[in-house]
Protein backbone atom coordinates (compact mmCIF):
# COMPACT_ATOMS: atom_id res chain seq x y z
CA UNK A 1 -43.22 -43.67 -59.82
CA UNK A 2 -46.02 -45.48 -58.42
CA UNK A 3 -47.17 -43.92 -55.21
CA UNK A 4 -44.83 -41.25 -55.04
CA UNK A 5 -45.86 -37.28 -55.30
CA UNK A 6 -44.14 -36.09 -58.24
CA UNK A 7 -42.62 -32.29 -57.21
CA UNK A 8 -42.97 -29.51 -59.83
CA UNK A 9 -38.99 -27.73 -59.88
CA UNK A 10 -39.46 -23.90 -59.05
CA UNK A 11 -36.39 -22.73 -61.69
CA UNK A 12 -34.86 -19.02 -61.34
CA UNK A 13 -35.69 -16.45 -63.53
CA UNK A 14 -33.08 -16.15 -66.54
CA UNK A 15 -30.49 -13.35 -65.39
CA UNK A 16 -31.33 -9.82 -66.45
CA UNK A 17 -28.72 -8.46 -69.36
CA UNK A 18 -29.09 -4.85 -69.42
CA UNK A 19 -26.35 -2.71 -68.00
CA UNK A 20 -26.98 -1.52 -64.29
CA UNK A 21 -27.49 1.95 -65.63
CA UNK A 22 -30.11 1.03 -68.43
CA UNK A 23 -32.00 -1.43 -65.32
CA UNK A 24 -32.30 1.52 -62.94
CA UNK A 25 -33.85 3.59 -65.55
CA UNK A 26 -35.82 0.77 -66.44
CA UNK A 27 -37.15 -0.13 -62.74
CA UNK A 28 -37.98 3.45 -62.12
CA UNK A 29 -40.33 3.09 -65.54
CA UNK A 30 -41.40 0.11 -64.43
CA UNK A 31 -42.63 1.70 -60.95
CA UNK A 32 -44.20 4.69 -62.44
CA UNK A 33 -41.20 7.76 -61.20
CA UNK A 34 -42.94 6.71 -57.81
CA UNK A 35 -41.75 5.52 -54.64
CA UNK A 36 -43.60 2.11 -54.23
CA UNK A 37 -43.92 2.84 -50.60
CA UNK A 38 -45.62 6.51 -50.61
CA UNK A 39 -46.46 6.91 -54.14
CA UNK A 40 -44.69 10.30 -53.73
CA UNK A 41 -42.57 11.06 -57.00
CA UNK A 42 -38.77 9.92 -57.80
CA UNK A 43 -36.27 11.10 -60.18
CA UNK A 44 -34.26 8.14 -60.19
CA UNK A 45 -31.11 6.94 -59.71
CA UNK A 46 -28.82 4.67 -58.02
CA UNK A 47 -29.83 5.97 -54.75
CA UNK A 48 -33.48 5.55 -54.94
CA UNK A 49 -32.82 1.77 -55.93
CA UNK A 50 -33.85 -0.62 -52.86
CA UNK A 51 -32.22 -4.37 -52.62
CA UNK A 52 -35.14 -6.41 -51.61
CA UNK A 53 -32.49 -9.30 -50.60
CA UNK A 54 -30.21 -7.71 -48.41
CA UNK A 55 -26.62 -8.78 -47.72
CA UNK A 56 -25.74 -8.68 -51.80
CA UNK A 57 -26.14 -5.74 -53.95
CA UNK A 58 -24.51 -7.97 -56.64
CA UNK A 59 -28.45 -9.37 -56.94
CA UNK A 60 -29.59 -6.62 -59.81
CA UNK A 61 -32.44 -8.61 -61.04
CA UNK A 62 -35.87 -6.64 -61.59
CA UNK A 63 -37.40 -8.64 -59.53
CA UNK A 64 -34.98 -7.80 -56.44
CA UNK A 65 -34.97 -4.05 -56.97
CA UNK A 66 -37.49 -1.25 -56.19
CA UNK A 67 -37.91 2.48 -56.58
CA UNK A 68 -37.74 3.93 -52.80
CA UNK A 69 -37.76 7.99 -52.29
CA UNK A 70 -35.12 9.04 -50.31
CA UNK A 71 -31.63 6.85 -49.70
CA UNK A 72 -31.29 3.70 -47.44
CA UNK A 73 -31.25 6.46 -43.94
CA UNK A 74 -33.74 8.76 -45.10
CA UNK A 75 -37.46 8.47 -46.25
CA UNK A 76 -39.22 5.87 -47.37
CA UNK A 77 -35.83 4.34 -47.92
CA UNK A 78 -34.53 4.58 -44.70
CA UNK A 79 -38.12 3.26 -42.83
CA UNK A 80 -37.54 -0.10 -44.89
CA UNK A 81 -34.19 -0.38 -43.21
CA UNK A 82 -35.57 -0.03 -39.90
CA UNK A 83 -35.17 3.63 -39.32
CA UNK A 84 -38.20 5.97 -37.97
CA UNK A 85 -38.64 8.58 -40.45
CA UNK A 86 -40.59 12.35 -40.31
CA UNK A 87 -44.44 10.45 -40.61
CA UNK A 88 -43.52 6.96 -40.23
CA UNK A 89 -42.22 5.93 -36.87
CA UNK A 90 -39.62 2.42 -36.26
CA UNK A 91 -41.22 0.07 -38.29
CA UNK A 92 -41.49 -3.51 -36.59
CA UNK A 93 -39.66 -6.25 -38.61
CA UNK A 94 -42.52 -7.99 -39.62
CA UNK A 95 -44.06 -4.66 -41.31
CA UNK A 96 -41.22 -4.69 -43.43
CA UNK A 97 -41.28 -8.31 -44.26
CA UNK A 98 -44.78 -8.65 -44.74
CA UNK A 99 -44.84 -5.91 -47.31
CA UNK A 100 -41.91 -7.84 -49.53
CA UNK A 101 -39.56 -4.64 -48.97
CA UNK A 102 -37.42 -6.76 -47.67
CA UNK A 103 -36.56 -10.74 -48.15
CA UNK A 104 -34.79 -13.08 -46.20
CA UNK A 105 -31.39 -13.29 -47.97
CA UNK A 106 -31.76 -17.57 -47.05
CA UNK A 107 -35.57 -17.36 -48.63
CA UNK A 108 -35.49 -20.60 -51.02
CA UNK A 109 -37.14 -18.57 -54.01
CA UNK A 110 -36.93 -14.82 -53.29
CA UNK A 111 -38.63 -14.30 -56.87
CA UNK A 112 -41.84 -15.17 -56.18
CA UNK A 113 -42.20 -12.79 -52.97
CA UNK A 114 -44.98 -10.30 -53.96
CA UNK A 115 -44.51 -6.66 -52.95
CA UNK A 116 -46.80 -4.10 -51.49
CA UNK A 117 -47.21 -1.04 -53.64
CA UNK A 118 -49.23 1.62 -52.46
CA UNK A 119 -49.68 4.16 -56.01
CA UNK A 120 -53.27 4.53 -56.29
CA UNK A 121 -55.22 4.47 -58.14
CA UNK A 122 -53.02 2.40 -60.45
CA UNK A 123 -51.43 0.12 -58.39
CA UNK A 124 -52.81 -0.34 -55.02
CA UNK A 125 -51.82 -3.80 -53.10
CA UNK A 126 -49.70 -6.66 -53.87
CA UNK A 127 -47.69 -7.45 -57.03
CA UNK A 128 -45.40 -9.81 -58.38
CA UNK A 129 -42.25 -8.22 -59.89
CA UNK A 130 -41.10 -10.09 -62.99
CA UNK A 131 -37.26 -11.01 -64.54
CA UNK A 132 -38.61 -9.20 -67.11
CA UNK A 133 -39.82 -5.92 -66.24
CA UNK A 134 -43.60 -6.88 -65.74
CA UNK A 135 -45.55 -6.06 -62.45
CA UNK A 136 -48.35 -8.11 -61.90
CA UNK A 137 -51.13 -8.51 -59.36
CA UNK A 138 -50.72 -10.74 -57.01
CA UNK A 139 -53.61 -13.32 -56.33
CA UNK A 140 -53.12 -15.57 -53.49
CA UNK A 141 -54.12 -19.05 -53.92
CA UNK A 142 -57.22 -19.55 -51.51
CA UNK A 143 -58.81 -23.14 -49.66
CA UNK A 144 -61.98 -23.17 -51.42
CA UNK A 145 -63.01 -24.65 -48.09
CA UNK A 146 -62.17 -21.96 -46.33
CA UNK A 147 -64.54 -18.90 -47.89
C-alpha cells in the first residue's frame, strides 16, 4: 500500500452480559452511590439510570449509562434532559453535550465520549467510561505545537 495512509479500525466494545438488574447495581458501584452530576448521594435503581444515547434504551452498555439523582423530569436527571431544575436553570444544549450527558444517537463511536463527573475529591473532571466497568481519566491528546 505504497503511498496510501493505512486507517487504524475503531471496533465496539464487546456487549455487556450481566442482567439489567445486576448492571444497574453495578453502574451505581461504579459511580460511587453518587449522582455524577452533583455528587449528591443515590440509592439506585432503574430510575436514577441515565441513557447517554438517547432515542434507545435497548443500549445498556456501561459505557452508555450513568447514575443521575432524581428521574429524567426532576433533578439532576431532569436538567440533562433539558429541564430547569430548583438550582440549575434551562441548560443550553451544548452544556449538556459538552459534558458527555448526552450523545448524539448518529455519533460514529459513542464509546469513546468522555463524561464530566463532578464527585470531588475523587473524581473531579472528565472520564472515560469502560465496557467493562472501569472509569478512567480522560487525557486529551494535545499539539505539542500548540503549548
Amino acid at each position: 500500500m505504497s503511498g496510501e495512509a493505512r486507517m487504524t479500525e475503531i471496533v465496539p466494545p464487546p456487549l455487556c452480559a450481566l442482567s439489567l438488574s445486576d448492571l444497574v447495581r453495578a453502574i451505581v458501584e461504579r459511580d460511587q452511590f453518587a449522582c455524577v452530576l452533583c455528587g449528591n448521594y443515590v440509592a439506585g435503581g432503574l430510575k436514577s439510570m441515565h441513557h447517554r444515547v438517547l432515542g434507545d434504551r435497548s443500549v445498556n452498555e456501561p459505557w452508555n449509562l450513568i447514575t443521575l439523582c432524581g428521574s429524567g423530569t426532576t433533578l439532576c436527571h431532569g436538567w440533562t434532559h433539558g429541564i430547569a431544575v430548583a438550582s440549575y436553570p434551562k441548560p443550553s444544549r451544548s452544556e449538556i453535550t459538552d459534558s458527555g450527558y448526552i450523545v448524539s444517537r448518529h455519533h460514529k463511536h459513542p464509546w469513546l465520549v468522555p463524561v464530566w463527573f463532578n464527585q470531588p475529591p475523587t473524581r473531579d473532571g472528565y472520564y472515560l467510561l469502560g465496557h467493562d466497568l472501569t472509569v478512567t481519566e480522560y487525557q486529551p491528546e494535545r499539539n505539542p505545537s500548540c503549548n
